[in-house]
N, C-alpha and C. Protein backbone atom coordinates (compact mmCIF):
# COMPACT_ATOMS: atom_id res chain seq x y z
N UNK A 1 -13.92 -9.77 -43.75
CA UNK A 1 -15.20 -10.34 -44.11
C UNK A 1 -16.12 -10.28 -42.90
N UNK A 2 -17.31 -9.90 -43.14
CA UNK A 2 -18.38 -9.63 -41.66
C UNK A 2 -18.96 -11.23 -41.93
N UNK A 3 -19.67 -11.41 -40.72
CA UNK A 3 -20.36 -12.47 -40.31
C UNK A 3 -21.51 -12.53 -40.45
N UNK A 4 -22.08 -13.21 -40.93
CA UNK A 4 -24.03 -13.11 -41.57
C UNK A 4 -24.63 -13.36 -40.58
N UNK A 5 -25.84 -12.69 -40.80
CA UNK A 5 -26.95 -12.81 -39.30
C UNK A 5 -27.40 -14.46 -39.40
N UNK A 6 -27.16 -14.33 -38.22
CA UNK A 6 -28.02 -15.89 -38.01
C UNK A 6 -29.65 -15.91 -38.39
N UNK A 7 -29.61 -17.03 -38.97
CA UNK A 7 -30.73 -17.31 -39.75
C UNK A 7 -32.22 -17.78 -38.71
N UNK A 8 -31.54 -18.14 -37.45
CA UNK A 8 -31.96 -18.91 -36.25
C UNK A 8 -32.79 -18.03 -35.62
N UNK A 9 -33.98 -18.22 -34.93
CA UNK A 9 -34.51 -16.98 -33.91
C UNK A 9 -34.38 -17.10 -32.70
N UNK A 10 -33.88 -16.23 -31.74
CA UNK A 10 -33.31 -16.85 -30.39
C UNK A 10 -34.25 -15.82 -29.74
N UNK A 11 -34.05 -16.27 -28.39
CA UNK A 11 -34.59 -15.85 -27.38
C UNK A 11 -33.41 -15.15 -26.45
N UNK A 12 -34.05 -14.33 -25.63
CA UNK A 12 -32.69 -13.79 -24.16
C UNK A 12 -33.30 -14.17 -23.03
N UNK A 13 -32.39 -15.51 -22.62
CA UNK A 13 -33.13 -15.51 -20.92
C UNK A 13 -31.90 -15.06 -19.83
N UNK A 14 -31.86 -14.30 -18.92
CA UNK A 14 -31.50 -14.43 -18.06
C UNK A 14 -31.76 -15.12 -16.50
N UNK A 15 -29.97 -15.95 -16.02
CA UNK A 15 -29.88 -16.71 -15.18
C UNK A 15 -29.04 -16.29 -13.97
N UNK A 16 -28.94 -16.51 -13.01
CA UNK A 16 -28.47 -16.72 -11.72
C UNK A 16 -28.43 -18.03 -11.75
N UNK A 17 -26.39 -17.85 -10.90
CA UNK A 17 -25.87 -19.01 -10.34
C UNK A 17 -24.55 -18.77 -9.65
N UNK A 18 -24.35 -19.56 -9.13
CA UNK A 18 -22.90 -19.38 -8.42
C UNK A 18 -21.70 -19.17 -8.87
N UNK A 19 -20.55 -18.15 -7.90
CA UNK A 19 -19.56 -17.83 -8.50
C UNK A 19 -18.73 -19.02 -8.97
N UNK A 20 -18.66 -20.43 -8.51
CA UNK A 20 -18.41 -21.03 -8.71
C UNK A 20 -18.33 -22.17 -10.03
N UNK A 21 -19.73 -21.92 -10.83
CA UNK A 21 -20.51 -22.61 -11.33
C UNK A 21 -20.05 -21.47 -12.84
N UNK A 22 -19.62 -20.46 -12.39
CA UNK A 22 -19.64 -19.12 -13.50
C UNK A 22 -17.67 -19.32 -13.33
N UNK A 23 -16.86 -19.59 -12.71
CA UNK A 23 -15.97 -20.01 -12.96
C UNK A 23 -15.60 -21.17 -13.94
N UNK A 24 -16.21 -22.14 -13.92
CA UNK A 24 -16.34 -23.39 -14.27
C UNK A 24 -16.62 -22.96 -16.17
N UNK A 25 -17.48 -22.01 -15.92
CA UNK A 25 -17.86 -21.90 -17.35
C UNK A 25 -16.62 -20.72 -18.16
N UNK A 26 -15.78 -19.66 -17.38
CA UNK A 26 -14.98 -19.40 -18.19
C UNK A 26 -14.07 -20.46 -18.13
N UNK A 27 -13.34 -21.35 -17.13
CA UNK A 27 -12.51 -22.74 -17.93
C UNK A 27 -13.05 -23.10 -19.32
N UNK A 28 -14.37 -23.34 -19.56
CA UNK A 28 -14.64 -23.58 -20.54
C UNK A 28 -14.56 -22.91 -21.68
N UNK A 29 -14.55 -21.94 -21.36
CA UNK A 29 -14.47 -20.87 -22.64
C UNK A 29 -12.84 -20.79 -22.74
N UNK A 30 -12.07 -20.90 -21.91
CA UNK A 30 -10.97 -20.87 -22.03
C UNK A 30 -9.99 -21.92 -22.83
N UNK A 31 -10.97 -23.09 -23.03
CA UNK A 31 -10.71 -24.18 -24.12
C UNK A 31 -10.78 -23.93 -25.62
N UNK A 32 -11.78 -22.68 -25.53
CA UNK A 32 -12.26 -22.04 -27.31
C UNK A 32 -13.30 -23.11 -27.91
N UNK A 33 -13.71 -24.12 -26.52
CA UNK A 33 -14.78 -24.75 -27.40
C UNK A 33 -16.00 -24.96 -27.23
N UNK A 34 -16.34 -23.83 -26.12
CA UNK A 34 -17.60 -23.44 -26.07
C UNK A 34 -17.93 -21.78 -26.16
N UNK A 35 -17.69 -21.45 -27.09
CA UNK A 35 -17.95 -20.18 -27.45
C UNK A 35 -16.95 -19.01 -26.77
N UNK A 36 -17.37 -17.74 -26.64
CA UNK A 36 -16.46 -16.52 -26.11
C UNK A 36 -16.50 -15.53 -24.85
N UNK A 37 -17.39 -16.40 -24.35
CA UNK A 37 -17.90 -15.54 -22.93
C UNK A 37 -18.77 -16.98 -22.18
N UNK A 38 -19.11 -16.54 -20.80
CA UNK A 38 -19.83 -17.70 -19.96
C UNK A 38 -21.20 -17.68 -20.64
N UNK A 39 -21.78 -16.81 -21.36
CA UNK A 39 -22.78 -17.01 -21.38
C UNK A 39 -23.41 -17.83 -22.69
N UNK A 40 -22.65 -17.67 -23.70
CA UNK A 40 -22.29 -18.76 -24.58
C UNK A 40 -22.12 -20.28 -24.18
N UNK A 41 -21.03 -20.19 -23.18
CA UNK A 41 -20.65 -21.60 -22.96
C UNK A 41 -22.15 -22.11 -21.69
N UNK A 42 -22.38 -21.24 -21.26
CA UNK A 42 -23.76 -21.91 -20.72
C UNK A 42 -24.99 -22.42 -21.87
N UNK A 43 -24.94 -21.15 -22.70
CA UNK A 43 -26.24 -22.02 -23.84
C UNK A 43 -25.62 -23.11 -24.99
N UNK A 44 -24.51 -23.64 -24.71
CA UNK A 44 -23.73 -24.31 -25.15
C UNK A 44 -24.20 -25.82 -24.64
N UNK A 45 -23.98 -25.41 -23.22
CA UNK A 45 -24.24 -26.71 -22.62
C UNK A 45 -25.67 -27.38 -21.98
N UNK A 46 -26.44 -26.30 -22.03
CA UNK A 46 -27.65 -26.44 -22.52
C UNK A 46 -28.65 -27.48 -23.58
N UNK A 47 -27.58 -26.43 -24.34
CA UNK A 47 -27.75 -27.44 -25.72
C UNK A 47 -27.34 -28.60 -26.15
N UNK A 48 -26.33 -28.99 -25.43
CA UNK A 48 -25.72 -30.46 -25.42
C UNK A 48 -26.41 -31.14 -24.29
N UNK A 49 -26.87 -30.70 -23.38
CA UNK A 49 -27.96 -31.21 -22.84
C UNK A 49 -29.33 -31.85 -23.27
N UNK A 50 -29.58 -31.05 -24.20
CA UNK A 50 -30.87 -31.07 -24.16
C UNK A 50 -30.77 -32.23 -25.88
N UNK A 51 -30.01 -32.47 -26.16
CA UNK A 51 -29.70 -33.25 -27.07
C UNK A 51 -29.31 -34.84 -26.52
N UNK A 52 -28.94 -34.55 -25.57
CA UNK A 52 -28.78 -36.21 -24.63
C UNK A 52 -29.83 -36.66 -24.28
N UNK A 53 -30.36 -35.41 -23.79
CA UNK A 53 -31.89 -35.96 -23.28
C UNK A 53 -32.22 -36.43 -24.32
N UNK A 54 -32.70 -36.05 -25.35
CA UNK A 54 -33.59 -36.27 -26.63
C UNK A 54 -33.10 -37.70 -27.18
N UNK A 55 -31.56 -38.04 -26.91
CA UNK A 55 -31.42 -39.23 -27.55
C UNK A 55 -31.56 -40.42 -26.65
N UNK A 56 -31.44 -39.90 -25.46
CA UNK A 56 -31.70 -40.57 -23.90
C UNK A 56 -33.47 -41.23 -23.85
N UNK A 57 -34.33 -40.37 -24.83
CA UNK A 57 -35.90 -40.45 -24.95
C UNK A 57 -36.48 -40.29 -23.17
N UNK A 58 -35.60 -38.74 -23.01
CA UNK A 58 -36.01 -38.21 -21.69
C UNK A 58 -37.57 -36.79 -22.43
N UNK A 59 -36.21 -36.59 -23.67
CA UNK A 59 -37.74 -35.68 -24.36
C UNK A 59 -37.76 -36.03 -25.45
N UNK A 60 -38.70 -35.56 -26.18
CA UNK A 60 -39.21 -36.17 -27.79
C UNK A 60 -38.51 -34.68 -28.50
N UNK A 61 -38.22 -34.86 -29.67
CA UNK A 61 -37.84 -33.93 -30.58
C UNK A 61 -38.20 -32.52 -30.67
N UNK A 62 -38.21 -31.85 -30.77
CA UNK A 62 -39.43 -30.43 -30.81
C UNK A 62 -40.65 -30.82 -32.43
N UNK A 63 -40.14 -30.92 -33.21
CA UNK A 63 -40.76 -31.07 -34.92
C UNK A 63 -41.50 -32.47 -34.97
N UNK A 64 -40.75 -33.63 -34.20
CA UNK A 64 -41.80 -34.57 -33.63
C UNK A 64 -42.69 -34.66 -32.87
N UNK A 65 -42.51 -33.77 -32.12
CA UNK A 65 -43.67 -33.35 -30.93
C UNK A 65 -44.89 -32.93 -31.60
N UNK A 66 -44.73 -31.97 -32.76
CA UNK A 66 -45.81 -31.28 -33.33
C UNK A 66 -46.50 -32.23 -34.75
N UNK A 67 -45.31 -32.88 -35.34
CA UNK A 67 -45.80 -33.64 -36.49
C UNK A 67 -47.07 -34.49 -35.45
N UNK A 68 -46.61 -35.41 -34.23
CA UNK A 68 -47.44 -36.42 -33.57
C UNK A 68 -49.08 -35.73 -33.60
N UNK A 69 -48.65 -34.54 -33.05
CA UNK A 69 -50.35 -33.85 -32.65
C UNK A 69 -50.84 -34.16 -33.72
N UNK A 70 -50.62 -34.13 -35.31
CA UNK A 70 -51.72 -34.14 -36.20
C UNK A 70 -52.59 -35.29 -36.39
């Protein structure tokens, strides 16, 4: 069975960081629970980032941000 395109629209950023910091992230991948490569498990944690923040009310929602402007 193939895998359906993601419905999602992403972006490609590329990052620099330490060998160290890029170790750290295949451990993680090496758990199977942040995706299949470092670069996954970096927009992984990103994203669990950026979700703490949001519940932290370090940032506002993205869809709340824009509903407010009206």
């Amino acid at each position: 069975m193939t895998k359906s395109r993601n419905s999602v629209e992403t972006v490609i950023k590329r990052i620099s960081t330490t060998p160290m910091v890029e170790e750290y992230l295949y451990s993680l991948v090496r758990t199977g629970l942040y995706g299949k490569n470092p670069a996954e498990a970096a927009e992984r944690l990103i994203a669990e980032s950026i979700k703490s923040l949001i519940q932290e009310g370090f940032l506002v929602r993205k869809n709340e941000a824009e509903e407010s402007k009206d």
